[in-house]
N, C-alpha and C. Protein backbone atom coordinates (compact mmCIF):
# COMPACT_ATOMS: atom_id res chain seq x y z
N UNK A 1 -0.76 -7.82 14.32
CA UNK A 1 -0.86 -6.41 14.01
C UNK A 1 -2.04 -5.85 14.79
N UNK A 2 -1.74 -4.61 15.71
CA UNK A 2 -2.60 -3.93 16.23
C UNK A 2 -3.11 -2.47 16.37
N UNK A 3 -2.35 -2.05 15.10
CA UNK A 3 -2.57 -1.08 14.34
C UNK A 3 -3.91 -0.92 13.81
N UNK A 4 -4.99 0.16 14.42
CA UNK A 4 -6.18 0.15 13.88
C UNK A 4 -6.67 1.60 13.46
N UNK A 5 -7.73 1.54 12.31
CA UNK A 5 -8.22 3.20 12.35
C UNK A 5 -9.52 2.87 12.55
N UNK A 6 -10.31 4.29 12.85
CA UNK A 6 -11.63 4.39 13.31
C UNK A 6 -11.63 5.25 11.76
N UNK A 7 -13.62 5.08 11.64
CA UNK A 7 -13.88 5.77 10.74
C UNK A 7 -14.97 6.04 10.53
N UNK A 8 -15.19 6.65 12.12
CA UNK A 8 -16.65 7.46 12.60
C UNK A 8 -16.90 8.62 11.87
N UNK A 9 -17.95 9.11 11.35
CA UNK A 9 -18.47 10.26 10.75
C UNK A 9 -18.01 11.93 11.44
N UNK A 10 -17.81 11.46 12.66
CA UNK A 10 -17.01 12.76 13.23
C UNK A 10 -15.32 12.78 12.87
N UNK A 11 -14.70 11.87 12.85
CA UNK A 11 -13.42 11.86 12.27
C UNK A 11 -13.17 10.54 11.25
N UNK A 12 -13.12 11.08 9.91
CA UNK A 12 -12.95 9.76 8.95
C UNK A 12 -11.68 9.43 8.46
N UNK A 13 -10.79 10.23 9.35
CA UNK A 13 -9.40 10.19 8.94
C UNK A 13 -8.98 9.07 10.19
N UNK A 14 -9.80 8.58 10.93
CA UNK A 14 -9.39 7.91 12.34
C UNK A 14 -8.45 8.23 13.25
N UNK A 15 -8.42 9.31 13.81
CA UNK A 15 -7.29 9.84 14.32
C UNK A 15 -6.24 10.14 13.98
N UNK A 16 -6.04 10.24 12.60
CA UNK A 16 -4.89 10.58 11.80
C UNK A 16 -4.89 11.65 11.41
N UNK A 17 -4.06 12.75 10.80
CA UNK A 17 -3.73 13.54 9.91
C UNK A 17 -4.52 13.42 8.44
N UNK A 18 -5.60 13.65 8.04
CA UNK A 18 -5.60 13.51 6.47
C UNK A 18 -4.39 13.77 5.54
N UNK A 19 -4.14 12.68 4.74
CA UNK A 19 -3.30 12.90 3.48
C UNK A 19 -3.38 13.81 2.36
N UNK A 20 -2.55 14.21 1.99
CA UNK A 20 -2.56 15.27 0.98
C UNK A 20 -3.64 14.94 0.08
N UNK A 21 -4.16 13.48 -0.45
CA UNK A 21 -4.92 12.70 -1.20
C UNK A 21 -6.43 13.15 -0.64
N UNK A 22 -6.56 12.92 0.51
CA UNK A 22 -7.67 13.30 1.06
C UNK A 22 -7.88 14.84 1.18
N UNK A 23 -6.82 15.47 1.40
CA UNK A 23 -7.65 17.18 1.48
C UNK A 23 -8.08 17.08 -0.24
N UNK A 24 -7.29 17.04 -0.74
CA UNK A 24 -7.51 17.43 -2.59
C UNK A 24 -8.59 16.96 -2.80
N UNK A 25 -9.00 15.44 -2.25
CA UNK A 25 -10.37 15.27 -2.94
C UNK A 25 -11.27 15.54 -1.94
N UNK A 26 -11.04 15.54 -0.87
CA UNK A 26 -11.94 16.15 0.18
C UNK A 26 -13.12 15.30 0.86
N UNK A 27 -12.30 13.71 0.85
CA UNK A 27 -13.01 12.78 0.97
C UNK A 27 -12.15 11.17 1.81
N UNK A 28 -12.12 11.07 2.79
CA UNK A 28 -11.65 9.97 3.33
C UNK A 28 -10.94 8.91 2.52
N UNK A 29 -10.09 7.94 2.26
CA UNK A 29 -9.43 7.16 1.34
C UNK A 29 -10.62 6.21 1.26
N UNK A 30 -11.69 5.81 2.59
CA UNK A 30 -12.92 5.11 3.07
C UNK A 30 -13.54 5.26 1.59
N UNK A 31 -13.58 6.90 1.10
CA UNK A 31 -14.97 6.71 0.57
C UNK A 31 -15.04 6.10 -0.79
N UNK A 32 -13.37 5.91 -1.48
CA UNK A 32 -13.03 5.59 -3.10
C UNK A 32 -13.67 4.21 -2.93
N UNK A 33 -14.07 3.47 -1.96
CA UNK A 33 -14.59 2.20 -2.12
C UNK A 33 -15.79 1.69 -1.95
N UNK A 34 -16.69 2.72 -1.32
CA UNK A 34 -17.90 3.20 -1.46
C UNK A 34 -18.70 2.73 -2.42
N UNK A 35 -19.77 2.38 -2.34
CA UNK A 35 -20.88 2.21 -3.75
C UNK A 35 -20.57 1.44 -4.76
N UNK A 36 -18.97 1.35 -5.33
CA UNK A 36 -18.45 0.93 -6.42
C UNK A 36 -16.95 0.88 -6.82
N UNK A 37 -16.51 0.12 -7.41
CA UNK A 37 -15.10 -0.48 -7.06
C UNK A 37 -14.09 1.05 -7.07
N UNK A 38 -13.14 1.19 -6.68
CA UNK A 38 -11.67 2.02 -7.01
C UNK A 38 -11.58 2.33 -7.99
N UNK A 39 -11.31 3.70 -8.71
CA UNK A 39 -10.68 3.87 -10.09
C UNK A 39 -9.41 2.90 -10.58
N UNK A 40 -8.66 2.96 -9.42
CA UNK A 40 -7.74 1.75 -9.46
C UNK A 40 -7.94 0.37 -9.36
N UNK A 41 -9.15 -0.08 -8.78
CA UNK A 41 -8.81 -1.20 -8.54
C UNK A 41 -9.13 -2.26 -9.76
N UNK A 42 -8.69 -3.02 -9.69
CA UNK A 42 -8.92 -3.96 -11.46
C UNK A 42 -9.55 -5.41 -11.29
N UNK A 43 -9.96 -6.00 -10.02
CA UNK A 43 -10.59 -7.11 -9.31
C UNK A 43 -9.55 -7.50 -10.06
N UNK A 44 -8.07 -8.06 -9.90
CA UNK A 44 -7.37 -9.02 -9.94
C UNK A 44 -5.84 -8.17 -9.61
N UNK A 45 -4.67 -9.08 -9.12
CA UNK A 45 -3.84 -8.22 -9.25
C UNK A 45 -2.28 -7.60 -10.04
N UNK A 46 -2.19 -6.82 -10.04
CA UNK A 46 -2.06 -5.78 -10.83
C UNK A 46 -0.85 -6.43 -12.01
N UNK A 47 -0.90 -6.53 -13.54
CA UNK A 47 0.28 -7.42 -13.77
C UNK A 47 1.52 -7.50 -13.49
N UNK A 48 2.25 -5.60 -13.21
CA UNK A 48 3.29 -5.87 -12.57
C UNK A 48 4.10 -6.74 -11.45
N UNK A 49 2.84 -6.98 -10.55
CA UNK A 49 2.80 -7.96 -9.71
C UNK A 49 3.34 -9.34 -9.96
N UNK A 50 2.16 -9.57 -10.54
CA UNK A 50 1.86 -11.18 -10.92
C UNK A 50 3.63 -11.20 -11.74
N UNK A 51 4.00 -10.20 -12.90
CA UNK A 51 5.69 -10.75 -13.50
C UNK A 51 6.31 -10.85 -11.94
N UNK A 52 6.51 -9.79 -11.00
CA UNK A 52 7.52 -10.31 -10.27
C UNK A 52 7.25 -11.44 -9.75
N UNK A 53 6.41 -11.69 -9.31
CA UNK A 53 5.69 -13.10 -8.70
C UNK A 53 6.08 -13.75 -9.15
N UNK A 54 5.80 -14.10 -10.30
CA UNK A 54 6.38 -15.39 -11.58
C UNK A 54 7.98 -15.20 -11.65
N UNK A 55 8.84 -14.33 -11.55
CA UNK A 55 10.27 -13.90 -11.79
C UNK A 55 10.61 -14.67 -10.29
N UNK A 56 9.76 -14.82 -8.95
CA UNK A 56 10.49 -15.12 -7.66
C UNK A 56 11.29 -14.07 -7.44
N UNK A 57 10.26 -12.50 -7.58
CA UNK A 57 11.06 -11.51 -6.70
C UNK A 57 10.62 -11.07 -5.13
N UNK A 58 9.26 -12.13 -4.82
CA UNK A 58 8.99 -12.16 -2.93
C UNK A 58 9.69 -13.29 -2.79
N UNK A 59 10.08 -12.63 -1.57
CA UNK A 59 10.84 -13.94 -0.85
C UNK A 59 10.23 -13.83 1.02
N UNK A 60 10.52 -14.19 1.28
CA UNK A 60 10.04 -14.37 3.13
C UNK A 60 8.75 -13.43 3.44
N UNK A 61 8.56 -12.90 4.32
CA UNK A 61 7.05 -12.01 5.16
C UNK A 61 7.22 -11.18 4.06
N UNK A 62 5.85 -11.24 3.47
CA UNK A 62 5.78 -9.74 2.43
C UNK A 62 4.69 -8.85 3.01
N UNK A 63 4.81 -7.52 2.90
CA UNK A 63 4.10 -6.53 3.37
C UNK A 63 3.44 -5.78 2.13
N UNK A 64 2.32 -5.95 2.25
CA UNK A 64 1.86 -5.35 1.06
C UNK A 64 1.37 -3.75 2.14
N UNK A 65 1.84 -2.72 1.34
CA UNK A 65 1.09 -1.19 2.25
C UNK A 65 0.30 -0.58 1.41
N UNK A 66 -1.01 -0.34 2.20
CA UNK A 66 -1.86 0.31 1.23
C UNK A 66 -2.29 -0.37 0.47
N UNK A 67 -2.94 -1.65 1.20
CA UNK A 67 -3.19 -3.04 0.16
C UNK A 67 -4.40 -2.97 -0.83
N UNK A 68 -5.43 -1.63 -0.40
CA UNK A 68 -6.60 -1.83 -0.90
C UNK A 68 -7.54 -3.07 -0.93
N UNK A 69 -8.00 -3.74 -1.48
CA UNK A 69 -9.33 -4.65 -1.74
C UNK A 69 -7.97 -5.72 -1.95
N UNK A 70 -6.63 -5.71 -1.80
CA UNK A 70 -6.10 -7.02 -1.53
C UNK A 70 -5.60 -8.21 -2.59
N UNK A 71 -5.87 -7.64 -3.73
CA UNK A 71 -5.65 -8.58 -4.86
C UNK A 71 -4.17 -8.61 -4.87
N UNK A 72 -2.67 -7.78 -4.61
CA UNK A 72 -2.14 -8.18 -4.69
C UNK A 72 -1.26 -8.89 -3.92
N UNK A 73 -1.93 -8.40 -2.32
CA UNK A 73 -1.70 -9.79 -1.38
C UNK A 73 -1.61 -10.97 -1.22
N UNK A 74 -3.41 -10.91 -1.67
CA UNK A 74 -3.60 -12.07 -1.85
C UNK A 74 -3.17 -13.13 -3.38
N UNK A 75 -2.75 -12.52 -4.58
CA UNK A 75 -1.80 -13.38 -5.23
C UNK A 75 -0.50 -13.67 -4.71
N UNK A 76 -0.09 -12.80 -4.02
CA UNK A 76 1.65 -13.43 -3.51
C UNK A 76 1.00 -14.12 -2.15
N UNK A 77 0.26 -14.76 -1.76
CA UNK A 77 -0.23 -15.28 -0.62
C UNK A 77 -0.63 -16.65 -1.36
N UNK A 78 -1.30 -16.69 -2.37
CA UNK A 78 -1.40 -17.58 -2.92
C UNK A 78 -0.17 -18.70 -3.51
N UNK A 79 1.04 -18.13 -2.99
CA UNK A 79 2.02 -18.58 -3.67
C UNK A 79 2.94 -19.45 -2.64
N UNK A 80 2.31 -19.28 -1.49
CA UNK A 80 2.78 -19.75 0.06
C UNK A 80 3.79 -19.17 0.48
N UNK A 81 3.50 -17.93 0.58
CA UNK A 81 4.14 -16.81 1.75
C UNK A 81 3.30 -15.77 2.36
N UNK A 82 3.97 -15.62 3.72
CA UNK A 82 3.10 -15.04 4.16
C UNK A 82 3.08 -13.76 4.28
N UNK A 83 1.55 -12.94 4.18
CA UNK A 83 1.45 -11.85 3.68
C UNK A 83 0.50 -11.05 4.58
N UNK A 84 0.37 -10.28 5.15
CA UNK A 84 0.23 -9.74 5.94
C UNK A 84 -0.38 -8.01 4.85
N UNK A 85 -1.53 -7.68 4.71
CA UNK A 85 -1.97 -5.94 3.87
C UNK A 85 -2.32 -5.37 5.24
N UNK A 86 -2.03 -3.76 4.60
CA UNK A 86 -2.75 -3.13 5.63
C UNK A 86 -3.03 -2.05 4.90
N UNK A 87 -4.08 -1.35 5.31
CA UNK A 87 -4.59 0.04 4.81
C UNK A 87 -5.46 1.13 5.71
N UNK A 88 -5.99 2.01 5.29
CA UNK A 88 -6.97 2.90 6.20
C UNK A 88 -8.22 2.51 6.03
N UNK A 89 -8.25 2.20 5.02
CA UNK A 89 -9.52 2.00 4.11
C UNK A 89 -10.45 0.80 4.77
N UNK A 90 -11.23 1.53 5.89
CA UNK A 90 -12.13 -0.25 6.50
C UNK A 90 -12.91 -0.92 5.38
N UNK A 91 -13.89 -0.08 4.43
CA UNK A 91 -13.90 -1.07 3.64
C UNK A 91 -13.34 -1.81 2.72
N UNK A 92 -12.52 -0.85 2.35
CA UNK A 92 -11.73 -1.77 1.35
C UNK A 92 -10.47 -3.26 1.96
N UNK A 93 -10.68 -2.88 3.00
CA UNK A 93 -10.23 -4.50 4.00
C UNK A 93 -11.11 -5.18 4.29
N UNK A 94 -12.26 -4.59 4.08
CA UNK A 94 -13.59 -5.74 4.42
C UNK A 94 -13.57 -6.36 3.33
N UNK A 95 -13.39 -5.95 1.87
CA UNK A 95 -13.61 -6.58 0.82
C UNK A 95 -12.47 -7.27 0.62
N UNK A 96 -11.49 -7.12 1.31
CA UNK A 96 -9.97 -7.96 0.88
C UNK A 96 -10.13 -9.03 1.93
N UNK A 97 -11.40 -9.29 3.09
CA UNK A 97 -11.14 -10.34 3.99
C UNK A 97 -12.48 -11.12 3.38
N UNK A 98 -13.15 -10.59 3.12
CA UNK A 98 -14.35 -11.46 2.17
C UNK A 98 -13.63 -12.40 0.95
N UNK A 99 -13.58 -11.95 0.57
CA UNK A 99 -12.25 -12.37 -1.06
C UNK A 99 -10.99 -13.79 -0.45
N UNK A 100 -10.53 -13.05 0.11
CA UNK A 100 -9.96 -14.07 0.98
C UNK A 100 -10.41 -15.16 1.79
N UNK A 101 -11.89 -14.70 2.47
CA UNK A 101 -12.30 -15.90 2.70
C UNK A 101 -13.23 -16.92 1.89
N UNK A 102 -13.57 -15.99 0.39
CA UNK A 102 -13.91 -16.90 -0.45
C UNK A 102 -13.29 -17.50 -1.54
N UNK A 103 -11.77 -17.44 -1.29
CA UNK A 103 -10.66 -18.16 -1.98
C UNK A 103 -10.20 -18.92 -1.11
N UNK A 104 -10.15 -18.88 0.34
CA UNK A 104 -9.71 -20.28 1.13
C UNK A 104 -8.22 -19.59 0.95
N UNK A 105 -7.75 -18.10 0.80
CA UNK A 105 -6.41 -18.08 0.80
C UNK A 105 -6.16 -16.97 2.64
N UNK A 106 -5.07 -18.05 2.93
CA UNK A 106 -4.76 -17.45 4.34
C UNK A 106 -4.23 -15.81 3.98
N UNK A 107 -4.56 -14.58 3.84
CA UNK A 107 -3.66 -13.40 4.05
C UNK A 107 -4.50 -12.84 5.65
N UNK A 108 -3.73 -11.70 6.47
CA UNK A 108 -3.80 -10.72 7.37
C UNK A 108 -4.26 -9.70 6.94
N UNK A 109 -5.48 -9.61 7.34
CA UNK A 109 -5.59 -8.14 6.82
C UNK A 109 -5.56 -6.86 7.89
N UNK A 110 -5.14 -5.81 8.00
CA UNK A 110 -5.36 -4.73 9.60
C UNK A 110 -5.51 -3.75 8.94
N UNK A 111 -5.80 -2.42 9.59
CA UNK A 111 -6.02 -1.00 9.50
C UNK A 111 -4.77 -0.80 10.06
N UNK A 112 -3.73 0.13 9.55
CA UNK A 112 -2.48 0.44 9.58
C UNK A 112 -2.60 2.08 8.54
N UNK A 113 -1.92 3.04 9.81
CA UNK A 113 -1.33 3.99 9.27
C UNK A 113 -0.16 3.83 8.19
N UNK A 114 0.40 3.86 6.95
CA UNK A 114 1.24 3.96 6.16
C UNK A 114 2.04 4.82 6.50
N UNK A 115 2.09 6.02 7.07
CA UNK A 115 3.21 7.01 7.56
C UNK A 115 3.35 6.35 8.95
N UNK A 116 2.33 5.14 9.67
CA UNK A 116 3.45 5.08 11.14
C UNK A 116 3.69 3.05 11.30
N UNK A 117 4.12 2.51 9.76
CA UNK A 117 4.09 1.51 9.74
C UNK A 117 4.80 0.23 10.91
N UNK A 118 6.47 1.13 11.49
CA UNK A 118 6.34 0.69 12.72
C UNK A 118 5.80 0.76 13.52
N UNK A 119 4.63 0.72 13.82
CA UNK A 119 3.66 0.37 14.84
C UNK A 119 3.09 -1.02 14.98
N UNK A 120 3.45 -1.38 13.53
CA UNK A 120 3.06 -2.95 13.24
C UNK A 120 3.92 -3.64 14.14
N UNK A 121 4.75 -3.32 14.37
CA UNK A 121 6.21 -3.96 15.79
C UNK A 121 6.87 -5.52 15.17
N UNK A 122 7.19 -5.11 13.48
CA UNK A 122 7.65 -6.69 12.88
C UNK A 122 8.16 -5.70 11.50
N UNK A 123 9.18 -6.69 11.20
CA UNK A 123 10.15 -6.14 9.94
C UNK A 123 9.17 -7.52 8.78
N UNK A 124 9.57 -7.07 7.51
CA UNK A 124 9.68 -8.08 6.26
C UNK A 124 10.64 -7.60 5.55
N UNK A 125 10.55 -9.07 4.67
CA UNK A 125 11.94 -9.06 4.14
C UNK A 125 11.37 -8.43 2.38
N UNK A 126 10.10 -8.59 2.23
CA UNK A 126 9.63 -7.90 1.09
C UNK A 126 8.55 -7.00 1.32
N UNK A 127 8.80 -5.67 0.69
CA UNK A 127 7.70 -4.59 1.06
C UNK A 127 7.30 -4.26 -0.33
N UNK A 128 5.38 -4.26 -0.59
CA UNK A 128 4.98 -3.81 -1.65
C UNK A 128 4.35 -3.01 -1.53
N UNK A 129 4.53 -1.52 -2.44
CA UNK A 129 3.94 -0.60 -2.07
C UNK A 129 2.68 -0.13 -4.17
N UNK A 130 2.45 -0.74 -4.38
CA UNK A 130 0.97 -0.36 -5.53
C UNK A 130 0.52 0.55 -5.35
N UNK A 131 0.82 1.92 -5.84
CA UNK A 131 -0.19 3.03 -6.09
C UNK A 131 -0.15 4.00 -4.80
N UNK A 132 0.64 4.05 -3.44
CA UNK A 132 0.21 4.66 -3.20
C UNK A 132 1.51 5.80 -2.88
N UNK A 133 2.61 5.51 -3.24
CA UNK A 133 4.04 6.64 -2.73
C UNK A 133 3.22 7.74 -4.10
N UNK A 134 2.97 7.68 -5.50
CA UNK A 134 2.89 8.71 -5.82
C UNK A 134 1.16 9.53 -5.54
N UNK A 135 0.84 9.05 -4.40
CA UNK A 135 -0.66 9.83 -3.74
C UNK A 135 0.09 10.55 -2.87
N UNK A 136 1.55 10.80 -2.60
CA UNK A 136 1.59 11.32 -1.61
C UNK A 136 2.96 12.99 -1.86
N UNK A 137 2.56 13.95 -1.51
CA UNK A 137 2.98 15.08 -1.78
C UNK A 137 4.57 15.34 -1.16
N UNK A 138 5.42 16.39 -1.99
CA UNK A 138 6.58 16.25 -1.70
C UNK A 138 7.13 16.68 -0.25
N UNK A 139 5.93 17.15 0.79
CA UNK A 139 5.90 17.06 2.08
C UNK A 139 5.98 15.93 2.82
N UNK A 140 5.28 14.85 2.39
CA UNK A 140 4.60 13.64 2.65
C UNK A 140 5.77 12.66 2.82
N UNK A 141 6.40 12.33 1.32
CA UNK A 141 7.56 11.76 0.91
C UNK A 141 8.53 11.43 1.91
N UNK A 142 9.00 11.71 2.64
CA UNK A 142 10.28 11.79 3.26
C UNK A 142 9.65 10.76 4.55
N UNK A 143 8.84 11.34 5.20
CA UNK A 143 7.77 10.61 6.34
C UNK A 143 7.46 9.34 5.62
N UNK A 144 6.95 9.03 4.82
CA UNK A 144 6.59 8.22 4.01
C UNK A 144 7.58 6.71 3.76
N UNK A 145 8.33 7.10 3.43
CA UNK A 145 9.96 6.36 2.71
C UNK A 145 10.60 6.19 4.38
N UNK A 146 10.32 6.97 5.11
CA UNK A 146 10.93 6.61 6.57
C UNK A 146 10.08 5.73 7.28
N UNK A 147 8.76 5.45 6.83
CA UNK A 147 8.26 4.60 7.61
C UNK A 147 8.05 3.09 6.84
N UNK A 148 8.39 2.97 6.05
CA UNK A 148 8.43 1.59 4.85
C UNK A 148 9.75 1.35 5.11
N UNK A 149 10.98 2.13 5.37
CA UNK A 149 12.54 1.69 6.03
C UNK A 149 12.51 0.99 7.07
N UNK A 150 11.18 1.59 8.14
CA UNK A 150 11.61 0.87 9.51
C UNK A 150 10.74 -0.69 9.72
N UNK A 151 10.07 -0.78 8.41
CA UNK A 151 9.86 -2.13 8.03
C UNK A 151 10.07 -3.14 7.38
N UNK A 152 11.51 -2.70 6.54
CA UNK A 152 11.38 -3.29 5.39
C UNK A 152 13.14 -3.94 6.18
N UNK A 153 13.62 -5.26 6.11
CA UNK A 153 14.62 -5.56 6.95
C UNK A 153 15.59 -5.30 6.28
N UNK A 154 17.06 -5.35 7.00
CA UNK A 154 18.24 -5.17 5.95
C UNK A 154 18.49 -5.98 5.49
N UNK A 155 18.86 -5.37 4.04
CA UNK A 155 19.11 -6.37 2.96
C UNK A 155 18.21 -6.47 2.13
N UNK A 156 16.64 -6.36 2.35
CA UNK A 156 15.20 -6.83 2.04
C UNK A 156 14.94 -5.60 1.04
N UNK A 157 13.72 -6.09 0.30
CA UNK A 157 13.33 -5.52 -0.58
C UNK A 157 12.10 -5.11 -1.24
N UNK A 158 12.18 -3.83 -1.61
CA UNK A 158 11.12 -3.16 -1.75
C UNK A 158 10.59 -2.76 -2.69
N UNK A 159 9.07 -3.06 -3.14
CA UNK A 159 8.66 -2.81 -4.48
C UNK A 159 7.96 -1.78 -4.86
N UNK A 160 8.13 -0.55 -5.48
CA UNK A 160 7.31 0.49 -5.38
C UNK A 160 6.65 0.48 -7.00
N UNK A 161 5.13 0.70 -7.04
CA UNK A 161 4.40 0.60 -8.60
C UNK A 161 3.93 1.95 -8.32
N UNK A 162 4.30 3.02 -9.29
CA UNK A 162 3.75 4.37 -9.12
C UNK A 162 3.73 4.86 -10.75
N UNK A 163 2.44 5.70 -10.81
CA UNK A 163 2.39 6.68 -12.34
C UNK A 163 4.06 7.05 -12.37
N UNK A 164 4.15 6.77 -13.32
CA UNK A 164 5.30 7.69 -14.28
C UNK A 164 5.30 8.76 -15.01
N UNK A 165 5.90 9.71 -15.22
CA UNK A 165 5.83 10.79 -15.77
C UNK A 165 6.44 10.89 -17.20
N UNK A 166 6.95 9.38 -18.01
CA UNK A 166 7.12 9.46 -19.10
C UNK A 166 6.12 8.58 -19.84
N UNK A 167 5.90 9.27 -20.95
CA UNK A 167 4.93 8.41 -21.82
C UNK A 167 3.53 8.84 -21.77
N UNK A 168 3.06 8.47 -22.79
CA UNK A 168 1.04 8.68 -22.57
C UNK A 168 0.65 7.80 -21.11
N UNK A 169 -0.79 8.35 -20.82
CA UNK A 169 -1.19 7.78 -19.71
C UNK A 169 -0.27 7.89 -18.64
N UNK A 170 0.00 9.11 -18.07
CA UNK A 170 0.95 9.51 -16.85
C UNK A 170 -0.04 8.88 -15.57
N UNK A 171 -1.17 9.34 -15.55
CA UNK A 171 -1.84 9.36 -14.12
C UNK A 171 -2.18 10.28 -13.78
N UNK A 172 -2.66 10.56 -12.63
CA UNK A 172 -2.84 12.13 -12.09
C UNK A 172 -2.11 12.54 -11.13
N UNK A 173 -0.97 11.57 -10.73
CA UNK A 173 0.41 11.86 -9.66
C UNK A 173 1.59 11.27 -10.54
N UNK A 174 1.74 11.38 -11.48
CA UNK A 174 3.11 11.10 -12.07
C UNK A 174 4.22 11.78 -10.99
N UNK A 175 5.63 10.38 -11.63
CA UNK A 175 6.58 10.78 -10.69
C UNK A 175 7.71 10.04 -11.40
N UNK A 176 8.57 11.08 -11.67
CA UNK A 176 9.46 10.31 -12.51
C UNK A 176 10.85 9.91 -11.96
N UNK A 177 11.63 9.53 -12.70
CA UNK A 177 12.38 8.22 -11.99
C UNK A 177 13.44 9.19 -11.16
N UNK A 178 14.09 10.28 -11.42
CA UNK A 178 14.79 11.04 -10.59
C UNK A 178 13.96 11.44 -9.06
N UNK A 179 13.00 12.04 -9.07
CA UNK A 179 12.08 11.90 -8.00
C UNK A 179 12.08 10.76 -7.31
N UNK A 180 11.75 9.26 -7.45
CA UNK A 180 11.96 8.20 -7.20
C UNK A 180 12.95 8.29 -6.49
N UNK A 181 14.19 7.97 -7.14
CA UNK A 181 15.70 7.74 -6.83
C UNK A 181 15.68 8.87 -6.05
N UNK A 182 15.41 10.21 -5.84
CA UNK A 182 15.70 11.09 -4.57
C UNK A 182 15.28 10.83 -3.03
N UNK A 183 13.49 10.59 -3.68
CA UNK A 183 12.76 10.22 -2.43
C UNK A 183 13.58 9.46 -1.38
N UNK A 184 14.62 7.68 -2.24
CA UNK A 184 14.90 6.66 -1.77
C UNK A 184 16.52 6.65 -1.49
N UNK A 185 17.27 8.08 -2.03
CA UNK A 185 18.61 7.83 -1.88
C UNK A 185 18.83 7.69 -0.27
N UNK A 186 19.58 6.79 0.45
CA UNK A 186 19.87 6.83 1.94
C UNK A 186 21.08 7.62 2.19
N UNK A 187 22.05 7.74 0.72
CA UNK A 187 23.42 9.07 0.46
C UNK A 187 23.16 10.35 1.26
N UNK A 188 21.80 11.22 0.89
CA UNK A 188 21.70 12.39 1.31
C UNK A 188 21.03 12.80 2.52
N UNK A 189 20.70 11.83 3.32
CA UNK A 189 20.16 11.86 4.64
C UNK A 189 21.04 11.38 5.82
């Protein structure tokens, strides 16, 4: 993978477009990792994970997008497959290659645009996406879901963990399951 971002003080978006995530908070994805862990992040990874893991729902190259600090890479890496994160976030890949190298567990870590994931120039047969399709606005979406297609191989499969919009504790991007199922229908495109 040779997909990289910069994240010089004159542009912290690295030559990218800021995300809808970033104008709203008005702050690089760089800086949520800053000083002190992620609102999201939980230093282990996430349980939804770990059930499919345990169920044997990765199978061959898994792509974790938008891996953050890597915990759930690096548990399906731990499981002997290979796993390959990518994110914008330089530090939060610094802390997912530290971690990794103080578990002795082989994962990849790169700086990868999420809206231009073929650039990575390689398909998997499992794509995990944790937290970040509902950071992204109903502009976003379509770009989004088109660039996790041109990685994810046929047949292969894709895991999306996003706030929900039913129940207590929505999130602050809830997205409920019709939204979902629209974003992903391949019928209406």
């Amino acid at each position: 993978m040779s997909e990289h971002a910069g994240t010089s003080a004159d542009d912290p978006a690295g030559g990218r477009p800021p995300t809808s995530h970033e104008r709203m908070s008005g702050a690089p994805w760089d800086a949520s990792y800053l000083d002190r862990p992620a609102p999201w992040d939980l230093g282990r990874p996430q349980p939804a994970v770990v059930r499919v893991a345990s169920a044997g729902g990765f199978a061959g190259a898994v792509l974790d997008a938008g891996c953050g600090t890597g915990e759930n890479a690096l548990h399906v890496a731990s499981l002997g497959l290979p796993v390959p994160g990518v994110d914008v976030a330089g530090t939060a890949l610094a802390i997912a290659r530290q971690t990794a190298g103080d578990r002795g567990i082989a994962v990849e870590f790169a700086a990868a645009d999420a809206f231009h994931l073929d650039r990575l120039g390689r398909t998997f047969e499992t794509v995990l996406d944790c937290g970040l399709f509902h950071t992204c606005d109903d502009d976003e979406r379509p770009g989004y879901v088109a660039s996790l297609a041109s990685v994810t191989e046929q047949g292969g499969t894709l895991y999306v963990l996003c706030f929900s919009d039913a129940g207590p504790g929505t999130g602050p991007h809830p997205v409920s399951q019709d939204e979902l199922r629209a974003a992903f229908d391949t019928s209406s495109g």
